[in-house]
N, C-alpha and C. Protein backbone atom coordinates (compact mmCIF):
# COMPACT_ATOMS: atom_id res chain seq x y z
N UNK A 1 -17.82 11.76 -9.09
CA UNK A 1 -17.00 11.63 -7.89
C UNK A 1 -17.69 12.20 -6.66
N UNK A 2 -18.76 12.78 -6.64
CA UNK A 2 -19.18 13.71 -5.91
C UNK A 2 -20.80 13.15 -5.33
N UNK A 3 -21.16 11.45 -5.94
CA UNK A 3 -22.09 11.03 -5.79
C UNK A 3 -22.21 10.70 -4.25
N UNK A 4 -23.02 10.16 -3.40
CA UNK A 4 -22.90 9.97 -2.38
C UNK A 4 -23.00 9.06 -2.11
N UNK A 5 -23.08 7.88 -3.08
CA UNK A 5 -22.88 6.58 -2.58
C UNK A 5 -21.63 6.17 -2.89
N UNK A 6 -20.66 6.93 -3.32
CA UNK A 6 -19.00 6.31 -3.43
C UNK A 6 -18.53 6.81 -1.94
N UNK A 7 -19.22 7.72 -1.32
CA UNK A 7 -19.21 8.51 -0.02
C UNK A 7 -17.81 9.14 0.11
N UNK A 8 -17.02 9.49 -0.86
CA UNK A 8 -15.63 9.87 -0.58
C UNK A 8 -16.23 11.44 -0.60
N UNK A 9 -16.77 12.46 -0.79
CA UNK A 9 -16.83 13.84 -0.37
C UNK A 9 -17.98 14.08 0.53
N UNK A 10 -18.21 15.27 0.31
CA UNK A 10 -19.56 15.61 1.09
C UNK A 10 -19.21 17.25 1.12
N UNK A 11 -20.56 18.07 1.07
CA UNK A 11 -20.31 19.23 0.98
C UNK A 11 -20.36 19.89 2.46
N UNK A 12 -19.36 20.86 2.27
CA UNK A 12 -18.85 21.48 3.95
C UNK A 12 -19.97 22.55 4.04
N UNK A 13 -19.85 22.65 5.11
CA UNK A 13 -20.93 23.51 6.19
C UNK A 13 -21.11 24.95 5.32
N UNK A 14 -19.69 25.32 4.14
CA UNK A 14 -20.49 26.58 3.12
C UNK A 14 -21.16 26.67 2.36
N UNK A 15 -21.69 25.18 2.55
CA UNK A 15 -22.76 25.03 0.87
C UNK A 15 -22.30 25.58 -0.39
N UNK A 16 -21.21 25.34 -0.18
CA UNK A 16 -20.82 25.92 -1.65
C UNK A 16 -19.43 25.22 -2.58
N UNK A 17 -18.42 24.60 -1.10
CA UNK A 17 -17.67 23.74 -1.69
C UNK A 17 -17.46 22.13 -1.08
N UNK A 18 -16.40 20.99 -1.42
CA UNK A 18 -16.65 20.05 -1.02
C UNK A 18 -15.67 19.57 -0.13
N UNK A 19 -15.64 18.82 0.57
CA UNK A 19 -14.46 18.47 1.85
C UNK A 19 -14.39 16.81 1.42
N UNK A 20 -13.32 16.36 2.12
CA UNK A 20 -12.97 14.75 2.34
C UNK A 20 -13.83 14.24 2.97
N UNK A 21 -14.84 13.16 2.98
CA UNK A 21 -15.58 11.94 3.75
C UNK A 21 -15.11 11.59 4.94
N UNK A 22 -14.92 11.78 5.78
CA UNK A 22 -14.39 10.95 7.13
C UNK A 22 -14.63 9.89 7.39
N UNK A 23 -15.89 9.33 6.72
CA UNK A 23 -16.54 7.78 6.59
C UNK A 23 -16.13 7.48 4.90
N UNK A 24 -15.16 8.37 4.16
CA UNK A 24 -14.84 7.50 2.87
C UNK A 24 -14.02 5.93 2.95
N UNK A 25 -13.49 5.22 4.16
CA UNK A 25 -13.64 4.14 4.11
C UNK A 25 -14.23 3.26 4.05
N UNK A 26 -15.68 3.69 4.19
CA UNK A 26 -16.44 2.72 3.91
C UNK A 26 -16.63 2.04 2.79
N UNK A 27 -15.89 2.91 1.82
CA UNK A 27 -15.75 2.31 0.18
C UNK A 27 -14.50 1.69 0.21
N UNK A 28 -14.00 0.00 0.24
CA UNK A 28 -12.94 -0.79 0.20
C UNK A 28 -11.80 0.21 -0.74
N UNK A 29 -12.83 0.55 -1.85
CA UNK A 29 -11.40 1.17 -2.70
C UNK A 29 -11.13 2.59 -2.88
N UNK A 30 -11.27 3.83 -1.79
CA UNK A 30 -11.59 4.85 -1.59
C UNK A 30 -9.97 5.55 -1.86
N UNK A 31 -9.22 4.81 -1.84
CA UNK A 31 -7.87 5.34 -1.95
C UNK A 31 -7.42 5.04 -3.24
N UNK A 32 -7.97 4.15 -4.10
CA UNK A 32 -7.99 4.14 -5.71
C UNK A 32 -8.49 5.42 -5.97
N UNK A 33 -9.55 5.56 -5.53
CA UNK A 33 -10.77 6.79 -5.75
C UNK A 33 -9.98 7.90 -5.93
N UNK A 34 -9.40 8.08 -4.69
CA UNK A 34 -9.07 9.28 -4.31
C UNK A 34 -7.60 9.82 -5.09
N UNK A 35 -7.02 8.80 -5.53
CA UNK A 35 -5.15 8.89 -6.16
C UNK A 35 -6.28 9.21 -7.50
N UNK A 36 -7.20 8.62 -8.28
CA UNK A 36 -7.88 8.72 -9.65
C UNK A 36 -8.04 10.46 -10.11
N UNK A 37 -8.74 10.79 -9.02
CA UNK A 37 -9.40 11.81 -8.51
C UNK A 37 -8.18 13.03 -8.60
N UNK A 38 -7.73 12.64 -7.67
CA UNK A 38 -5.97 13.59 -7.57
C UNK A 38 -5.55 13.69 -8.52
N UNK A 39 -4.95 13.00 -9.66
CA UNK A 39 -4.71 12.93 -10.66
C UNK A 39 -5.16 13.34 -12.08
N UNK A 40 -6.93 13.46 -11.94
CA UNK A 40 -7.65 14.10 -12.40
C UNK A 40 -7.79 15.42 -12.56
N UNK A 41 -7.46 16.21 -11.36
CA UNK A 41 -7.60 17.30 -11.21
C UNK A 41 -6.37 17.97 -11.36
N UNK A 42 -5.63 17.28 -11.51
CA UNK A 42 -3.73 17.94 -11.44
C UNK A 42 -3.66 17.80 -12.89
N UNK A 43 -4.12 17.01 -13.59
CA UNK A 43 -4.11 17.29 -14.77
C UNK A 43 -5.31 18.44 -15.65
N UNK A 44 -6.32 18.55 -15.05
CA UNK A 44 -7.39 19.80 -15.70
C UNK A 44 -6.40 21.26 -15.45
N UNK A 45 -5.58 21.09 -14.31
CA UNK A 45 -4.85 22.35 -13.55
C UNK A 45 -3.96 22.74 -14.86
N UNK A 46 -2.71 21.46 -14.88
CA UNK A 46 -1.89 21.54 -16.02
C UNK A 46 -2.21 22.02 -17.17
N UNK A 47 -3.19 21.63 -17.48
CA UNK A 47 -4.04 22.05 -18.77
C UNK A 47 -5.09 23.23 -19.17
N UNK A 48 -4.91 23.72 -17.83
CA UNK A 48 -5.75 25.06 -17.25
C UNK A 48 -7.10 25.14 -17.84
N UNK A 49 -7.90 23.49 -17.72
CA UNK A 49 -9.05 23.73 -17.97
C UNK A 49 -9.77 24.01 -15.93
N UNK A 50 -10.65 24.60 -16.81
CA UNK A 50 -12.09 24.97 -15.29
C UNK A 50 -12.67 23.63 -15.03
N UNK A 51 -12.86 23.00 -13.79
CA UNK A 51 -13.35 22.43 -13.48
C UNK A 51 -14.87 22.95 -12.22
N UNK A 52 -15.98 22.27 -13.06
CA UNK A 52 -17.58 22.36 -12.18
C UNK A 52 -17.14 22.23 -10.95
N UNK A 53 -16.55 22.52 -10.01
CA UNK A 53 -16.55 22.10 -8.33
C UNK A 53 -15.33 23.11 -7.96
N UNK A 54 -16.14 22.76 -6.56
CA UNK A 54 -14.87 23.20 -5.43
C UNK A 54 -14.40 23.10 -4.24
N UNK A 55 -13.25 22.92 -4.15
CA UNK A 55 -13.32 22.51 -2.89
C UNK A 55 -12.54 22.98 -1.87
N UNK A 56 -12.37 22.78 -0.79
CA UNK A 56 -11.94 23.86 0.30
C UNK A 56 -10.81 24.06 0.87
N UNK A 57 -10.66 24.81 1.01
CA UNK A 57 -9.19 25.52 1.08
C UNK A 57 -8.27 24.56 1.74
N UNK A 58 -8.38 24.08 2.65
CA UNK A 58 -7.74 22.16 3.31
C UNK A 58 -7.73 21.83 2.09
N UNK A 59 -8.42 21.57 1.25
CA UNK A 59 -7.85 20.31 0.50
C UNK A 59 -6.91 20.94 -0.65
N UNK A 60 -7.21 22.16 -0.98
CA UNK A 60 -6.17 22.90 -1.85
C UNK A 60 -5.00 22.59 -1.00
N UNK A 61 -4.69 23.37 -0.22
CA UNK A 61 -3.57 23.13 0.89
C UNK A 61 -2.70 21.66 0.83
N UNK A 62 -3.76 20.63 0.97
CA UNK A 62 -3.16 18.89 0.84
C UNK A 62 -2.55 18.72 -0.61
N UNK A 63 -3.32 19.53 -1.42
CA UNK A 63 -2.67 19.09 -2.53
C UNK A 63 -1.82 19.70 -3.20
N UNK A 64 -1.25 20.95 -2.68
CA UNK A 64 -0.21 21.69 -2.92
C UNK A 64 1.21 21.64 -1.88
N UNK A 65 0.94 20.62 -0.96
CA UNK A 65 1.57 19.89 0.01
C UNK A 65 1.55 21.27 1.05
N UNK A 66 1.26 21.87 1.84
CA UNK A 66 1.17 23.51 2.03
C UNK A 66 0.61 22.37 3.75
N UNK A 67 0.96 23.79 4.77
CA UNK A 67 0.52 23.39 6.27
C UNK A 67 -0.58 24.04 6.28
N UNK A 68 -1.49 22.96 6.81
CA UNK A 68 -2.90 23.84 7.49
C UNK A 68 -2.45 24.59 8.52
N UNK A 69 -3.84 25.19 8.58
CA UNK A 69 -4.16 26.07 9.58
C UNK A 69 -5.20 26.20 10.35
N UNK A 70 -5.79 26.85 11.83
CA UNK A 70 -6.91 26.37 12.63
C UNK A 70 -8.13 26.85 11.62
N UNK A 71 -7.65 27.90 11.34
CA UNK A 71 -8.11 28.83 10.02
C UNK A 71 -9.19 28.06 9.35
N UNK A 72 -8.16 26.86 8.38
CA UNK A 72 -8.82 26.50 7.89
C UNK A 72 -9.82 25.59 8.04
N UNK A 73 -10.18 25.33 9.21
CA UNK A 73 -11.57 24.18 9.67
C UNK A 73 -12.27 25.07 9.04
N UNK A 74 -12.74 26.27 9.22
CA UNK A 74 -13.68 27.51 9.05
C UNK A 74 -14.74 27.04 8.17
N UNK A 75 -14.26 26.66 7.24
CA UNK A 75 -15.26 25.93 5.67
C UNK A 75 -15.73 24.51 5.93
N UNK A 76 -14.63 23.82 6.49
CA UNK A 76 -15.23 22.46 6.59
C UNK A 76 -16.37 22.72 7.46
N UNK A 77 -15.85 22.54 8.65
CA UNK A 77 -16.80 22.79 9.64
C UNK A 77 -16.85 24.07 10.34
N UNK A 78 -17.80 24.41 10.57
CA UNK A 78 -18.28 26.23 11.06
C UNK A 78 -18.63 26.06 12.78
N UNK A 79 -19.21 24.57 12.80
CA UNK A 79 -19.67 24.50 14.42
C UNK A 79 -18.41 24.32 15.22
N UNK A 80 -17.52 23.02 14.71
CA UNK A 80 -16.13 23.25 15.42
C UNK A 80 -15.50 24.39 15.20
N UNK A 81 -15.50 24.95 14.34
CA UNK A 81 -14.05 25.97 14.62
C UNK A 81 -14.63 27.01 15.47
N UNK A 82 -16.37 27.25 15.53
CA UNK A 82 -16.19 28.57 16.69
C UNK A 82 -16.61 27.55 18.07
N UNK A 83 -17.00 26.24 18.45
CA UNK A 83 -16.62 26.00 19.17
C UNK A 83 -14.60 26.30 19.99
N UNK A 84 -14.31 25.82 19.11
CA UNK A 84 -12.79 25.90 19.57
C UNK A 84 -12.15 27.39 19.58
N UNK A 85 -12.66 27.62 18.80
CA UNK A 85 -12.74 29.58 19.09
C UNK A 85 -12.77 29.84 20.05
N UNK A 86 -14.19 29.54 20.35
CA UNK A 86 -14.29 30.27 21.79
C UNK A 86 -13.50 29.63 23.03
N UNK A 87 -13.38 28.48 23.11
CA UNK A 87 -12.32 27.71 24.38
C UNK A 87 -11.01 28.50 24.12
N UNK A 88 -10.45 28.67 22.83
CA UNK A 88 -9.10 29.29 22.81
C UNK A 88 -9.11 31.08 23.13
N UNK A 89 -10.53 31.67 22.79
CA UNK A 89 -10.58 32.49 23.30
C UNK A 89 -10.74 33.73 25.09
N UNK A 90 -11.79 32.33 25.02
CA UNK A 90 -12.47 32.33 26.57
C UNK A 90 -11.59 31.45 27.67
N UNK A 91 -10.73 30.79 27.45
CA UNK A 91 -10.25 29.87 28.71
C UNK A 91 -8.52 30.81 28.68
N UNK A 92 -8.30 30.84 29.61
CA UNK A 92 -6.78 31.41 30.43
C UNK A 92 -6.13 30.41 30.76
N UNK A 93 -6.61 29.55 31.43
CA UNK A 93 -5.73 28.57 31.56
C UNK A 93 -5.38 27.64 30.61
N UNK A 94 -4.46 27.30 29.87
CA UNK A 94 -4.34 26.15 28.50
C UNK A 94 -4.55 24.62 29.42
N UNK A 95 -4.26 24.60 30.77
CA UNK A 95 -4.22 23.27 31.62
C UNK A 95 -5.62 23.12 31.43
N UNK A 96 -6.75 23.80 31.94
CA UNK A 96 -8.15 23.45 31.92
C UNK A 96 -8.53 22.46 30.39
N UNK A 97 -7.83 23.21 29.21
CA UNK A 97 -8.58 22.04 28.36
C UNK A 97 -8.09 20.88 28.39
N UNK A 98 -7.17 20.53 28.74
CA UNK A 98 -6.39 19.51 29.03
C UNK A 98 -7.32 18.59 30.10
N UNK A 99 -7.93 19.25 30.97
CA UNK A 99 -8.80 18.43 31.55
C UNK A 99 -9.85 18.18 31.00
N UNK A 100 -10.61 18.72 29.80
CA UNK A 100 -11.46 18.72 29.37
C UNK A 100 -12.05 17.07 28.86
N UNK A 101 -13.14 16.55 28.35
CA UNK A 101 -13.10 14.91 28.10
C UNK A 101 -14.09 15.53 26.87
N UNK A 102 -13.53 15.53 25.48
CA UNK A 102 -14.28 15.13 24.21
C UNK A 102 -14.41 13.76 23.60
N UNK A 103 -15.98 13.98 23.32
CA UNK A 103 -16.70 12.41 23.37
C UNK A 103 -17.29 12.64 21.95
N UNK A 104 -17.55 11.80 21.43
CA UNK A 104 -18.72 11.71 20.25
C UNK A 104 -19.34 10.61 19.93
N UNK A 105 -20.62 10.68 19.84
CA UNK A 105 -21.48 9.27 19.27
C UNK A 105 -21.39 9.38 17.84
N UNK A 106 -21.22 8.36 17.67
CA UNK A 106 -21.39 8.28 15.96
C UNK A 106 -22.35 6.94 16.11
């Protein structure tokens, strides 16, 4: 599940566990994948076997139906969350980000 040509994970910025694909659509059947997958692992849980992997606290969270938190970008991504750190830290005015224009090339 963890190959990279089904492209449904990818390992987060801790090198140590795995996050959701943001490009896992590119696999037509990524939502088979992913219910297979879910199901997979809810049953090793039930059965309280250990499973080789891990993955990050977001996706524990999704699958215990539980609310994220800004918190938790932290693992996925390390560059956004202290980007946004610091704007939530460093800016006084909440209107300024509002003016702000986020762009991305992909």
């Amino acid at each position: 599940m963890f190959k990279v040509e089904y492209s449904l994970f990818k390992k987060a910025d801790n090198g140590v566990s795995y996050c959701c694909n943001e490009q896992s659509d590119i696999n037509p059947d990524h939502l088979a994948f992913f219910k297979f997958i879910g199901r997979m692992v809810g049953k090793a849980v039930c059965d309280k076997q250990l499973l080789d992997c891990y993955f990050t606290k977001s996706v524990y969270k999704c699958m215990l139906g539980q609310a994220l938190c800004f918190d938790d970008l932290y693992d996925q991504d390390m560059e956004l969350f202290k980007s946004w750190k610091w704007l939530i830290d460093n800016v006084y005015d909440p209107n300024v980000i509002g003016e702000l224009n986020f762009t991305a090339d992909m």
